[in-house]
Protein backbone atom coordinates (compact mmCIF):
# COMPACT_ATOMS: atom_id res chain seq x y z
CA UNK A 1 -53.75 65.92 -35.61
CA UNK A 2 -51.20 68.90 -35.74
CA UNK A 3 -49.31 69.11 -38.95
CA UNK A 4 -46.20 71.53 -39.72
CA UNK A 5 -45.68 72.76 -43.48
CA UNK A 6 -42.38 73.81 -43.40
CA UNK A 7 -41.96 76.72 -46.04
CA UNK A 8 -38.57 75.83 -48.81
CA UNK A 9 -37.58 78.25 -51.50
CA UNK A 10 -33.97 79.62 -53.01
CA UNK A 11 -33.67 83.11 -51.53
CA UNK A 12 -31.84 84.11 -54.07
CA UNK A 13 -34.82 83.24 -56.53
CA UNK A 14 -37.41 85.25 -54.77
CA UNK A 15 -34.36 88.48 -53.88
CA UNK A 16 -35.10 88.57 -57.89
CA UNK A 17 -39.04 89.30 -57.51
CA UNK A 18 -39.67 93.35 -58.11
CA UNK A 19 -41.18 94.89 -54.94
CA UNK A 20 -44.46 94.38 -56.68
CA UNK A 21 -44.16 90.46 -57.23
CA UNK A 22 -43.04 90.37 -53.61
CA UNK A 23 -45.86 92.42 -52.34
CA UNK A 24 -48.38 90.27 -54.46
CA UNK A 25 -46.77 87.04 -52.86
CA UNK A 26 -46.78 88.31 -49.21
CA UNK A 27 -50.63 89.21 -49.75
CA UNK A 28 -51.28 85.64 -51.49
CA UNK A 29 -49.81 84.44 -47.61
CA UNK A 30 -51.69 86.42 -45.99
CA UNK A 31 -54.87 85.33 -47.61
CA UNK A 32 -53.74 81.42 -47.19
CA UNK A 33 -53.45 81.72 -43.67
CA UNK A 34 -56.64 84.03 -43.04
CA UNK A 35 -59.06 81.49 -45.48
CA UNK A 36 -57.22 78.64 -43.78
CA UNK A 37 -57.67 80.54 -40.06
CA UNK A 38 -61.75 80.70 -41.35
CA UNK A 39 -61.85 77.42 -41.87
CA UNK A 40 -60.07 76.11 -38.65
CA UNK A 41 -56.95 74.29 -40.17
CA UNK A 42 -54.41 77.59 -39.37
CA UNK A 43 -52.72 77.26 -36.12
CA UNK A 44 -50.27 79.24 -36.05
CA UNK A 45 -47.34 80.50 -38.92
CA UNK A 46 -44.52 82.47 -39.69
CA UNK A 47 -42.26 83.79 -41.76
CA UNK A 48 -38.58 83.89 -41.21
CA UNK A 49 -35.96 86.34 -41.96
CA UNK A 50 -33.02 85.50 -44.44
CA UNK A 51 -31.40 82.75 -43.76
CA UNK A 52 -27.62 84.94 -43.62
CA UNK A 53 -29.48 85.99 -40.32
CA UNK A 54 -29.52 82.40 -38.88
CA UNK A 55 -26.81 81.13 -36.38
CA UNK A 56 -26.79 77.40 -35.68
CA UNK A 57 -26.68 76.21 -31.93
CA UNK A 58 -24.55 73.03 -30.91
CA UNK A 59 -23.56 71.69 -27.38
CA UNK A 60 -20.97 69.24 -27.45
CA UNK A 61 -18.89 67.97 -24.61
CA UNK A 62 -20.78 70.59 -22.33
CA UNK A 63 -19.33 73.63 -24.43
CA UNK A 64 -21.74 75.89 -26.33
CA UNK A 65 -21.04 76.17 -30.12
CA UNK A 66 -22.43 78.85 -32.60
CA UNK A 67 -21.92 78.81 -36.53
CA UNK A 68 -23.31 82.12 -38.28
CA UNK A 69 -25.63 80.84 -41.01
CA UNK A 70 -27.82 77.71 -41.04
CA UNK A 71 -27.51 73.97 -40.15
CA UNK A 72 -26.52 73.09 -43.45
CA UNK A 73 -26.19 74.29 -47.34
CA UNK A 74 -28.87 73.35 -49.45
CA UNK A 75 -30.37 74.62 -52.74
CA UNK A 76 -33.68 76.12 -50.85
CA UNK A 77 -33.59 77.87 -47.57
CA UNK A 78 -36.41 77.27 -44.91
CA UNK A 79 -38.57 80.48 -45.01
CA UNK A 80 -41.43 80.03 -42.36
CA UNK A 81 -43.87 77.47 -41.23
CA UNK A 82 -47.76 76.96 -40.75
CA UNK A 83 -49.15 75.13 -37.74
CA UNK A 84 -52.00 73.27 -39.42
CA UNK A 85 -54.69 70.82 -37.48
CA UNK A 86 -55.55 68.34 -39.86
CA UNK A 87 -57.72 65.28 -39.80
CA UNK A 88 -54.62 62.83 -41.75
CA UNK A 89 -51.69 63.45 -43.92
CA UNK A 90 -53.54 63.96 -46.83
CA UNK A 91 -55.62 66.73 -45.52
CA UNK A 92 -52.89 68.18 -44.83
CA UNK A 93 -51.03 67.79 -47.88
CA UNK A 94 -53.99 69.22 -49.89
CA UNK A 95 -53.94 72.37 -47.25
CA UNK A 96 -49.88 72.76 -47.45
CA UNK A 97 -50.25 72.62 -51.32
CA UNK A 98 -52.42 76.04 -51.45
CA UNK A 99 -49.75 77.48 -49.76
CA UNK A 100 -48.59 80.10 -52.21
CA UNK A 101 -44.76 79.74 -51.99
CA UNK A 102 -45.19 75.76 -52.83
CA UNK A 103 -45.22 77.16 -56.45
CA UNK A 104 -41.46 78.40 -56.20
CA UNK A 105 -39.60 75.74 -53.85
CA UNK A 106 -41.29 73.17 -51.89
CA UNK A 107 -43.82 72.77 -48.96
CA UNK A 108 -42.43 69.79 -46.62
CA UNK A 109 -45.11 68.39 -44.11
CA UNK A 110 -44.57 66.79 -40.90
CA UNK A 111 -46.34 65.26 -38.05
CA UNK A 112 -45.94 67.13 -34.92
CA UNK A 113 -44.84 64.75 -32.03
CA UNK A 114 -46.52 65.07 -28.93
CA UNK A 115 -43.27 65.57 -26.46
CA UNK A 116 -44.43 63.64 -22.62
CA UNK A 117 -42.33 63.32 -19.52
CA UNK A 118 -42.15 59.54 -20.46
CA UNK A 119 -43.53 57.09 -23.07
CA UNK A 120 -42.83 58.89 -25.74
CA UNK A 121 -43.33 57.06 -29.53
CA UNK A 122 -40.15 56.77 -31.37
CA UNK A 123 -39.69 58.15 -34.84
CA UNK A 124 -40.79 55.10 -36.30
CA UNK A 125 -43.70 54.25 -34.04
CA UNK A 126 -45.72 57.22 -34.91
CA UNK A 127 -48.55 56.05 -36.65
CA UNK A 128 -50.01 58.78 -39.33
């Protein structure tokens, strides 16, 4: 089963780092994904820029609305993402917490839905 470990942390925080701790912690990344690559549980992944760099996409009514900045203010600040194939949730749990940036916001993990042209589970009906 697909998994995505969706990346949290306070930008602001990690703007403090010197270029060295932010080096170290890109390379601790890189690593994560390349051991977890090895092993077969890394899909895919990226980082994302800041999120000042966002802009937030509505339709409503058939008019196109765009808000600079992100869906919504919150303490931590989605950073990136890993696509991880795991065999349950807590497979994947135990891979999203050796995910270096878990140690300075959070690591949330989802199923991924499987999207069909029709009978498609609700939210509720997916079974983990």
């Amino acid at each position: 089963m697909k998994y995505l470990a969706l990346v949290y942390y306070q930008e602001t925080a990690m703007n403090q780092m010197s270029q060295q701790q932010w080096d170290a912690l890109n390379r601790e990344c890189i690593a994560c994904g390349e051991g977890m690559q090895a092993s077969g549980h890394f899909l895919g992944g990226n980082p994302l820029m800041s999120v000042e760099t966002a802009t937030s996409v509505r339709v409503r009514d058939g008019k196109l609305l765009t808000t600079d900045g992100p869906f919504a203010e919150t303490k931590e600040q989605l950073a990136g993402y890993y696509l991880l194939e795991a065999r349950d949730l807590n497979e994947a749990v135990a891979l999203a917490a050796k995910i270096p940036p878990a140690r300075y916001g959070c690591v949330e993990v989802r199923p991924v839905r499987e999207l069909k042209p029709e009978n498609n589970l609700g939210y509720r009906e997916v079974s983990l």
